[in-house]
Protein backbone atom coordinates (compact mmCIF):
# COMPACT_ATOMS: atom_id res chain seq x y z
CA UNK A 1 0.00 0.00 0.00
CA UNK A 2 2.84 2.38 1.22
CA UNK A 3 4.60 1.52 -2.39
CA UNK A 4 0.81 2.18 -4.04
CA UNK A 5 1.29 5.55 -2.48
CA UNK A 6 4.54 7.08 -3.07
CA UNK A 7 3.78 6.07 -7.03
CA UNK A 8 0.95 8.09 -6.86
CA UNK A 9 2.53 10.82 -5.47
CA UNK A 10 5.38 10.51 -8.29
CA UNK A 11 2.83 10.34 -10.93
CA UNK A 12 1.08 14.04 -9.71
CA UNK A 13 4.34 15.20 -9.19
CA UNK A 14 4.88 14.42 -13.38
CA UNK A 15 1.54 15.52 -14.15
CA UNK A 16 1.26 18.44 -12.86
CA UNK A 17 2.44 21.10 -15.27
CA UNK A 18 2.08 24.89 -14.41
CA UNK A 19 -1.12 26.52 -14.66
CA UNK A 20 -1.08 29.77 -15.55
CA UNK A 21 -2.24 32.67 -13.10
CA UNK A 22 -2.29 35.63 -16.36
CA UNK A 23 -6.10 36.26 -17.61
CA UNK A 24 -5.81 35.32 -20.92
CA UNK A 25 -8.17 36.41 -23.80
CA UNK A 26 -9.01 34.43 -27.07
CA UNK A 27 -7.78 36.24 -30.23
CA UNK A 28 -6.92 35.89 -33.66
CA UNK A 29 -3.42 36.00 -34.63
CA UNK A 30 -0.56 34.20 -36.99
CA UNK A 31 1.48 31.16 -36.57
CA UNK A 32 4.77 33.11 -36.52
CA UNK A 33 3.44 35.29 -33.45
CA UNK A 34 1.94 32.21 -31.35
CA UNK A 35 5.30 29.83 -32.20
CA UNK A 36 4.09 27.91 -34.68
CA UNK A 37 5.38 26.40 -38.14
CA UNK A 38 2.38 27.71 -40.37
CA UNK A 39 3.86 24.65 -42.80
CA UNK A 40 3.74 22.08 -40.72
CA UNK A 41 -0.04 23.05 -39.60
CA UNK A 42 -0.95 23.32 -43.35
CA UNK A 43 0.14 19.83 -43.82
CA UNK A 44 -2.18 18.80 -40.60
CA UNK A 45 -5.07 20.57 -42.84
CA UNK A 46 -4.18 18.68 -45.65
CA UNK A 47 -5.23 15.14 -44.04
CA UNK A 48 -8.32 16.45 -42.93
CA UNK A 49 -9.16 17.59 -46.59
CA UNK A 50 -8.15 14.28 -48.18
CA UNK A 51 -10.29 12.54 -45.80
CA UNK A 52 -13.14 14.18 -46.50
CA UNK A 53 -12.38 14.06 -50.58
CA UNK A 54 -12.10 10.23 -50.01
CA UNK A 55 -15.35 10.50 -48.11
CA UNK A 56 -13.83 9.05 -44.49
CA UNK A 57 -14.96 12.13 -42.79
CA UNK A 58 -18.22 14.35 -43.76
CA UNK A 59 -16.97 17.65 -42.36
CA UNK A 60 -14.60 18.97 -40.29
CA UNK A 61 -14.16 22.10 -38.11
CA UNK A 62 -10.58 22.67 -36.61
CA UNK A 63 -9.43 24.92 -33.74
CA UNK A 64 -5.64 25.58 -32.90
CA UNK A 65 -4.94 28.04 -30.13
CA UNK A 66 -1.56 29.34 -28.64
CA UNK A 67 -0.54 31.51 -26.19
CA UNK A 68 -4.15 32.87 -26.48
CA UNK A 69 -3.56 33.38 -29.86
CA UNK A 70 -6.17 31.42 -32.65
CA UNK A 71 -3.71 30.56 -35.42
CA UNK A 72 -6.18 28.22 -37.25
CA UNK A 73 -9.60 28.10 -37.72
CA UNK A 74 -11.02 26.27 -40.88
CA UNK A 75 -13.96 23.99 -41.78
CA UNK A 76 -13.71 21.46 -44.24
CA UNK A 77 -16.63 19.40 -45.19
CA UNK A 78 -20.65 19.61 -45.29
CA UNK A 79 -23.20 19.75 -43.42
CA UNK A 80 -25.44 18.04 -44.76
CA UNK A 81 -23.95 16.56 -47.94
CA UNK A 82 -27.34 15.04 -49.43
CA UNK A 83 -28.68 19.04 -49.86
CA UNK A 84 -24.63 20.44 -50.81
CA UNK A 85 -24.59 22.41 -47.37
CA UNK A 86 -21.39 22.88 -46.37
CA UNK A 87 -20.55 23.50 -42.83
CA UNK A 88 -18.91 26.67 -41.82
CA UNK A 89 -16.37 27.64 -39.33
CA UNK A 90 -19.40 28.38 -36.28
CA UNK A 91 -20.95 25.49 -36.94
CA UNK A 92 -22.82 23.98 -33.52
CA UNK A 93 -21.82 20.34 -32.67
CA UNK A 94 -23.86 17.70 -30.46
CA UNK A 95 -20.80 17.72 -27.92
CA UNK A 96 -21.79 14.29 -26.43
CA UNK A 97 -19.09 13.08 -23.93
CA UNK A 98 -17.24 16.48 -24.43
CA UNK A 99 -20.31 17.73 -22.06
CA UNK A 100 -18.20 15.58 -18.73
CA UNK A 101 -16.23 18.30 -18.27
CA UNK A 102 -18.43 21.01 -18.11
CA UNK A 103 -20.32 19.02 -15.85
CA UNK A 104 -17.54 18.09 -13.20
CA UNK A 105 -16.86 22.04 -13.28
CA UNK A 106 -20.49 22.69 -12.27
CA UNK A 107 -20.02 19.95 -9.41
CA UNK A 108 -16.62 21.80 -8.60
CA UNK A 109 -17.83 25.43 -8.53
CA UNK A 110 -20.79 23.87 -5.66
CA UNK A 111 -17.41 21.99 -4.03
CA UNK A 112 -15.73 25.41 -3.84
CA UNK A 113 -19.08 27.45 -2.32
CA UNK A 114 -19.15 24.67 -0.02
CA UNK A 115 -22.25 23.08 -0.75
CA UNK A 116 -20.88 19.58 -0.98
CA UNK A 117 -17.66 18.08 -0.81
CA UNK A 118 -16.05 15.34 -2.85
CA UNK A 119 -16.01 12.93 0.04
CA UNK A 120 -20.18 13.23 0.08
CA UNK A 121 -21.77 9.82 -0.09
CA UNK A 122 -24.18 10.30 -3.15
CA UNK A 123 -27.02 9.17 -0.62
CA UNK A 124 -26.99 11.85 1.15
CA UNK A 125 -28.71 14.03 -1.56
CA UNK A 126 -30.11 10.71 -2.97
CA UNK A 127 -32.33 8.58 -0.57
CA UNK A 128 -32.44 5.97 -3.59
CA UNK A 129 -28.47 5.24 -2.83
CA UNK A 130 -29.05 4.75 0.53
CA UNK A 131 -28.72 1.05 0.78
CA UNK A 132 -25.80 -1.47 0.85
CA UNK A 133 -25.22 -1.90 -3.07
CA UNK A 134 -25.13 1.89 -3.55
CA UNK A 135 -24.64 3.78 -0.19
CA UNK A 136 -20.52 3.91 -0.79
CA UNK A 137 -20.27 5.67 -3.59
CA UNK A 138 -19.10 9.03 -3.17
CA UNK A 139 -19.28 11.84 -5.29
CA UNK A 140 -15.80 11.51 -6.13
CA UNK A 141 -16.12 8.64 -7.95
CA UNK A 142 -18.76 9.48 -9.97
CA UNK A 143 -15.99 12.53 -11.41
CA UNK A 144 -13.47 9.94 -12.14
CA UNK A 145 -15.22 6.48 -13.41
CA UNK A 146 -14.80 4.54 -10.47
CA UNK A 147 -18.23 4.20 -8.79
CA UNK A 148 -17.94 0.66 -9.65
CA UNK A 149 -21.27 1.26 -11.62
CA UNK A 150 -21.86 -0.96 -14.40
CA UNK A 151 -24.97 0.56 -15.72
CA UNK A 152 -24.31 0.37 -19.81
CA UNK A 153 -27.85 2.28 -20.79
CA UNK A 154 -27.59 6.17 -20.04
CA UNK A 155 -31.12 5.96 -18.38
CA UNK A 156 -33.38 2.69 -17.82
CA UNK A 157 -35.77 1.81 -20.90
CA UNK A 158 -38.86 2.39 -20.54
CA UNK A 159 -38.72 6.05 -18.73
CA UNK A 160 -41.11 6.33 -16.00
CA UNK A 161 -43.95 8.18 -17.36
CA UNK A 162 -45.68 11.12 -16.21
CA UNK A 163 -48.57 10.12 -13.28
CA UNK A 164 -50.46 11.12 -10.20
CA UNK A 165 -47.30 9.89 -8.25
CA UNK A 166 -45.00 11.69 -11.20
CA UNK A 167 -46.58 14.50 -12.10
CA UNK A 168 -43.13 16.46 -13.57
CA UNK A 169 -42.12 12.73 -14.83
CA UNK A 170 -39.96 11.77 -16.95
CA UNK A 171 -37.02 13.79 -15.63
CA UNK A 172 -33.44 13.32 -14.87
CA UNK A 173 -33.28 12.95 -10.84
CA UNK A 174 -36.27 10.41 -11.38
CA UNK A 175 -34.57 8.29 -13.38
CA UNK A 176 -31.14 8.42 -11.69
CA UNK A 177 -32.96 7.47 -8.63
CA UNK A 178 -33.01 4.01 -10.41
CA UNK A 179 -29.47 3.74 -10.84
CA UNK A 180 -29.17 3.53 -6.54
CA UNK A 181 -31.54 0.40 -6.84
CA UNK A 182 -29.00 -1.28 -8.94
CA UNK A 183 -25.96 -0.04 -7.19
CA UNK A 184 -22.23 -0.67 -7.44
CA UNK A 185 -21.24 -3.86 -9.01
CA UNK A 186 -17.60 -3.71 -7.85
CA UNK A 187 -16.61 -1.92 -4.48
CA UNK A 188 -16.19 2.17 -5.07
CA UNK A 189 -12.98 3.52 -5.68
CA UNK A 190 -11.21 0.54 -6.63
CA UNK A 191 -11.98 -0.22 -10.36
CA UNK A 192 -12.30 2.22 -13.53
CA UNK A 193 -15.20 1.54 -15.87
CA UNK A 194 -16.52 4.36 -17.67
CA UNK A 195 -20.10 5.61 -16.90
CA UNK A 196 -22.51 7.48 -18.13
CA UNK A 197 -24.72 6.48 -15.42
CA UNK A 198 -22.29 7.95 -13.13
CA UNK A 199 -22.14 11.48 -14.94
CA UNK A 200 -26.00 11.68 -15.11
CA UNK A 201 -25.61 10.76 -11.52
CA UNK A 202 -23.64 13.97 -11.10
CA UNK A 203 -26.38 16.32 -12.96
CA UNK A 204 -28.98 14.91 -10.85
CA UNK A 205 -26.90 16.15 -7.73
CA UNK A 206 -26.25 19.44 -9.27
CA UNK A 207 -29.90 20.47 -9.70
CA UNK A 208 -31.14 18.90 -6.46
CA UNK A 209 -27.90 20.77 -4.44
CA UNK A 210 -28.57 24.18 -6.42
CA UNK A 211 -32.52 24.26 -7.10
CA UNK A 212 -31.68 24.94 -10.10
CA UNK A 213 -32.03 23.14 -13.44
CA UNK A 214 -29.54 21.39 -14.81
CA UNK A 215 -28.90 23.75 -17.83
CA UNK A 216 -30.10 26.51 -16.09
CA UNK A 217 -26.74 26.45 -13.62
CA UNK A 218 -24.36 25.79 -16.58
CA UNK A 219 -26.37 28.75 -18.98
CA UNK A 220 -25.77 31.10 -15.62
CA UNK A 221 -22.17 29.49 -13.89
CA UNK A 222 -20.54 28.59 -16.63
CA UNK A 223 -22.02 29.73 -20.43
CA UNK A 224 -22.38 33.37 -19.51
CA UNK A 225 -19.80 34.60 -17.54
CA UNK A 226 -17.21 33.20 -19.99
CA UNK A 227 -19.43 34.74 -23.37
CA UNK A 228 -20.42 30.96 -24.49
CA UNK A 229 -22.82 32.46 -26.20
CA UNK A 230 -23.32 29.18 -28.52
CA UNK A 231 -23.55 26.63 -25.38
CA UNK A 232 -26.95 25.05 -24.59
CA UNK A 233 -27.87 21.73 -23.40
CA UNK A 234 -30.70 20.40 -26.30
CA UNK A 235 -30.92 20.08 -29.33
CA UNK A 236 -34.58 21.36 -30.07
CA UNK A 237 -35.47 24.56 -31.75
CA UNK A 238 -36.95 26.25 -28.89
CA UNK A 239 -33.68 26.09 -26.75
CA UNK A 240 -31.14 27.09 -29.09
CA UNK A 241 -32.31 30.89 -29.57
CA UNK A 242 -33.13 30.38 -33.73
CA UNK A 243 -29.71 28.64 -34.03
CA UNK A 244 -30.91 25.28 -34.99
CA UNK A 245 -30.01 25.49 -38.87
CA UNK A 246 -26.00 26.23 -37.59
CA UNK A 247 -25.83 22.32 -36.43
CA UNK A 248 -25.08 19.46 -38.83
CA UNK A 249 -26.40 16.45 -39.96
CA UNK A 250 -24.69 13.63 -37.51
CA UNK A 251 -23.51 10.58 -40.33
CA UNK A 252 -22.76 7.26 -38.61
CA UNK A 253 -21.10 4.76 -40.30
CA UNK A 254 -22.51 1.18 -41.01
CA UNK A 255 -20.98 -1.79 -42.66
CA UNK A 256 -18.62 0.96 -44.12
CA UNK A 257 -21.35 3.39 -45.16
CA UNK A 258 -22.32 6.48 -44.27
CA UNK A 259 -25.75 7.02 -42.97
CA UNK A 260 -28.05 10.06 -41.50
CA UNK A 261 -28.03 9.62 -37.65
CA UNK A 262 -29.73 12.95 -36.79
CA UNK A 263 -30.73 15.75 -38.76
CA UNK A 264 -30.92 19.32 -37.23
CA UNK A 265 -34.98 19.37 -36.05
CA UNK A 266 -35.12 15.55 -35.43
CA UNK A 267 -36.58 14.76 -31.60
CA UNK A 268 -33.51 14.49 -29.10
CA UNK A 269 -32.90 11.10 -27.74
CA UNK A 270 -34.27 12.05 -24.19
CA UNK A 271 -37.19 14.09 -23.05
CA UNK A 272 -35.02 16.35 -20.87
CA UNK A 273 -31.68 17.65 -20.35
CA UNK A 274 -29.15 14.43 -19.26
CA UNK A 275 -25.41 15.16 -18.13
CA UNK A 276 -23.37 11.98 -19.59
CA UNK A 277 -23.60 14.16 -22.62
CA UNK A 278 -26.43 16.49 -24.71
CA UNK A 279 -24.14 19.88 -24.74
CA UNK A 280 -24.56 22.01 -28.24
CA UNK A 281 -21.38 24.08 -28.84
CA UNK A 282 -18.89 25.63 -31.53
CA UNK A 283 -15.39 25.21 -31.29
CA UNK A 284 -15.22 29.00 -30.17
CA UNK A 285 -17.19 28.36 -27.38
CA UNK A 286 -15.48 25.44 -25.96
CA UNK A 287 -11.80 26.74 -26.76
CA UNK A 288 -12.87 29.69 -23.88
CA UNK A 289 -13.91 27.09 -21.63
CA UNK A 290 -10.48 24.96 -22.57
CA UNK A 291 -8.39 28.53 -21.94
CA UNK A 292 -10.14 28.92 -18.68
CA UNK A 293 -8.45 26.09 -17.79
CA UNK A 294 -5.18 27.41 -19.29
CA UNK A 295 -5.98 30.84 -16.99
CA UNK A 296 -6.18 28.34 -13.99
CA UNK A 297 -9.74 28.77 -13.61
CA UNK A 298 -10.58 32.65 -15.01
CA UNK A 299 -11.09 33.72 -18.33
CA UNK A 300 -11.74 37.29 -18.97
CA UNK A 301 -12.11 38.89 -15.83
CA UNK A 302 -14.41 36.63 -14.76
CA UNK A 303 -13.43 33.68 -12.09
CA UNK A 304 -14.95 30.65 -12.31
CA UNK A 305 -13.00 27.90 -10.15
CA UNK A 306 -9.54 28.27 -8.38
CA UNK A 307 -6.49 27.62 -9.33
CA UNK A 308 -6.12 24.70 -6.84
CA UNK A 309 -9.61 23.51 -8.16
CA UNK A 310 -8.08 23.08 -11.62
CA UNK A 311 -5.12 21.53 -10.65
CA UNK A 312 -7.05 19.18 -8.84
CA UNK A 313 -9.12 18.30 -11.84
CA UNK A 314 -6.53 18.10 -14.38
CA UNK A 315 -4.93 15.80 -12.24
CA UNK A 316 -4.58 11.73 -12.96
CA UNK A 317 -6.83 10.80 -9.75
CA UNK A 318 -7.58 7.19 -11.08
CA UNK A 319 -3.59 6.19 -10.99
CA UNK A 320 -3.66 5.26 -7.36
CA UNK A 321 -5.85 2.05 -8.11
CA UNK A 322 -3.08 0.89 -10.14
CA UNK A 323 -0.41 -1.06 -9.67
CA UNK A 324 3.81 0.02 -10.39
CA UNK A 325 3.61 -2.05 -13.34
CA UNK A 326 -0.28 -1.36 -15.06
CA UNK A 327 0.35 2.33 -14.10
CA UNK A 328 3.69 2.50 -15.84
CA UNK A 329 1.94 0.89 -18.77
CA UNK A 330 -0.89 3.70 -19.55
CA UNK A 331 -0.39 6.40 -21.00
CA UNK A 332 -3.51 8.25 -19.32
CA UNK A 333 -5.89 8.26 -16.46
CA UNK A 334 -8.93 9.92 -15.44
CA UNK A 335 -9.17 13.34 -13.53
CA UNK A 336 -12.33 15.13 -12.39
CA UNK A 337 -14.19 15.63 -16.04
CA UNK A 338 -10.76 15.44 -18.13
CA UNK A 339 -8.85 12.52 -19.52
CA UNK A 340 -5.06 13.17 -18.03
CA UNK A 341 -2.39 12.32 -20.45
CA UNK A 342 1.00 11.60 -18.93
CA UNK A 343 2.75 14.26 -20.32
CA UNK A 344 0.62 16.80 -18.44
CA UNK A 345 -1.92 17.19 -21.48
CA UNK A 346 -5.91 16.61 -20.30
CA UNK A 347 -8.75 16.44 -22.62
CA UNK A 348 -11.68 14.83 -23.78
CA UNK A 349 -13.96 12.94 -27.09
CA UNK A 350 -17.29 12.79 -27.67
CA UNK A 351 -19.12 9.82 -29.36
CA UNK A 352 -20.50 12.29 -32.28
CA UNK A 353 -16.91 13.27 -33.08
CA UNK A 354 -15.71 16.28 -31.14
CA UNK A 355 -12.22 16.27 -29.26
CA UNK A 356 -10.11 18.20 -27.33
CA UNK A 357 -7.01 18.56 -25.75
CA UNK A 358 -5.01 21.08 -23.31
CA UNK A 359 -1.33 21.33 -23.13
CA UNK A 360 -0.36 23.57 -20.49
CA UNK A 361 3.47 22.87 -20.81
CA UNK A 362 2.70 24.41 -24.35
CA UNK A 363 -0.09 26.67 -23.43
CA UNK A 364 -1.64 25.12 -26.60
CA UNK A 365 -5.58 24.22 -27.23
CA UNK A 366 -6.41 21.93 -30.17
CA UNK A 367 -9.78 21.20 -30.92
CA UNK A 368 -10.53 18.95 -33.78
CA UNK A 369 -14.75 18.75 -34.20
CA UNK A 370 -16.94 16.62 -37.05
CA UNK A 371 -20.46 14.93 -36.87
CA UNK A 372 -18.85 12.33 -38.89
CA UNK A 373 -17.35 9.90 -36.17
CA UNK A 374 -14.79 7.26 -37.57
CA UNK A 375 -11.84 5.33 -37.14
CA UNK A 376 -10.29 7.01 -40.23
CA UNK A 377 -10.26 10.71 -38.21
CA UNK A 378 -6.69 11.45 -38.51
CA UNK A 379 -6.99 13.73 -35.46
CA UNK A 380 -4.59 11.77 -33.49
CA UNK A 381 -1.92 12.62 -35.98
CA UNK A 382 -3.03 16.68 -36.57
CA UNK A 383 -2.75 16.87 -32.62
CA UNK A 384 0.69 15.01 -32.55
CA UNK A 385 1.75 17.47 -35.98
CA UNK A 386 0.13 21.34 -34.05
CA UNK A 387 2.89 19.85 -31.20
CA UNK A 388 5.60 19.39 -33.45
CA UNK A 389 5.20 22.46 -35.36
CA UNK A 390 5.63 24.79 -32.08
CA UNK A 391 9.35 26.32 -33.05
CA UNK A 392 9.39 29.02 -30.12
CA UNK A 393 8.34 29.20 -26.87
């Protein structure tokens, strides 16, 4: 246990890069003034452009910010491909998974005011958890994956349906209720298993800790203080302010074809706002909320977590449940919200395509979005390229 330890002290000790105190703003500048070989990022264009020519991607919107300068900003592609739309630059993406983070900061910003800690037992704001399957799991480890949930389904099928004993049914804190029934299938804080249940968990604890809705707190903690003025949390007309026609068609692929997933005005998957995923956002948007980060929690004047706070999340808290020798072979782990690489790099991917990632040792934010999800998506390799091209510090 004592050896356990000391590794996981070594591995924050690697992982935690510096995080910078400056308020830095988002603005538009050239490769040559943020560091960066305007060549080499050309060339990580390029694959994005054959890919879509060969037809492995749809469309493509790309993000590369340094030193709070954007040096790249392009979209390649369509939006819906069947009509010849193609997709421009503030295109709005279904964020999917890209929505944890957001999330884990809304649970952080109530950690900070003191309205729950961490260590919480999720039953004590959930009487559903209160029982011997469920009743360990603490808030922490619904941030990091290791609830020991192994709920696949987002929510239970069918949703409970409005009643006399439901009358605001279906909703989100109804139907995480049932996730305490089932409880933990492996003891908390032990295991990693990615869960959606356990991040819908998390948005069911924000509203009933705030009294708030769920997208009401991120529209009025998060969104508008930083000027994500393109954030929401569904994908219906009514709640994106006329912006509907901005998102894409979502393609899937199937037995190596593309086909129509979701078009913009289609009914969203759930009847109400979940927290596993659901956020709508541009690659504008979310590069502010990455460079918050990069600020060490302000952006623009405005403070939204501590500096401590983001160190703390950007920090690899799943290695201690390793041991020496599985630790030493992975090259990430699981903070609070954000996927923590080992060379001090956190970030995240969405099922519908989006990714991100942070490099504060390079004060660098790459964002690589499509509605076109596939194993051919060179991003990878354009991520690997924007570090390679950085000539100056």
């Amino acid at each position: 246990m004592k050896t356990r330890s000391s590794i996981f002290a070594l591995i924050l000790f690697l992982f935690s890069a510096s995080l910078y105190a400056q308020d830095v703003v988002l603005s538009t500048g050239t490769p040559a003034e943020a560091g960066l070989d305007e060549t080499i990022l050309k060339a990580g264009v390029h694959l994005f452009e054959k890919a879509v020519q060969k037809d492995e991607l749809r469309n493509i919107v790309l993000l590369v910010a340094r030193n709070g300068k954007i040096v790249l900003h392009e979209a390649i592609g369509w939006k819906d491909k069947k009509n010849g739309i193609p997709i421009k630059k503030d295109a709005m993406f279904r964020m999917a998974s890209n929505t944890k983070p957001t999330i884990a900061t809304a649970i952080a910003i109530l950690a900070e005011e003191g309205e729950l800690t961490y260590n919480d037992n999720v039953r004590k704001y959930l009487l559903s958890f209160d029982n011997y399957r469920a009743g360990f799991i603490k808030i922490r480890h619904l941030l990091t994956h290791t609830s020991g949930f192994r709920i696949k389904p987002l929510f239970f099928s069918p949703l409970i349906q409005k009643s006399a004993e439901h009358p605001d049914a279906p909703n989100l804190q109804l139907e995480v209720a049932r996730f305490g029934e089932i409880g933990a299938e492996e003891l908390p804080g032990t295991t990693y298993s990615y869960s959606n249940a356990g991040f819908n968990t998390l948005g069911a604890l924000i509203e009933i800790v705030s009294g708030q809705p769920l997208e009401v707190f991120l529209r009025q903690r998060i969104y508008e203080p930083l000027g994500m003025h393109d954030s929401y949390n569904y994908e219906v007309a009514e709640k994106l302010a006329g912006k509907l026609q901005r998102m894409s068609v979502v393609y899937y692929k199937r037995k190596g074809k593309w086909i129509e997933g979701w078009r913009p005005g289609d009914p969203p998957q759930f009847p109400f706002v979940r927290a596993s995923g659901g956020m709508i956002s541009t690659v504008i948007d979310y590069a502010i909320f990455c460079q918050m980060f990069l600020n060490g929690g302000i952006y623009n004047s405005k403070r939204i977590l501590k500096k401590s706070t983001v160190k703390l999340m950007t920090s690899p808290q799943t290695a201690s449940i390793y041991s020496h020798a599985e630790a030493a072979k992975r090259d990430s782990f699981y903070g609070y919200g954000w996927q923590v690489y080992k060379d001090g790099v956190f970030g995240h991917s969405g099922s519908d395509g989006t990714a991100a990632w942070v490099d504060p040792n390079r004060k660098l934010i790459v964002l690589v979005f499509t509605q076109s999800p596939c194993k051919e998506n060179p991003r990878n390799r354009f991520f690997k390229l924007v570090q390679t091209a950085i000539n100056q510090p």
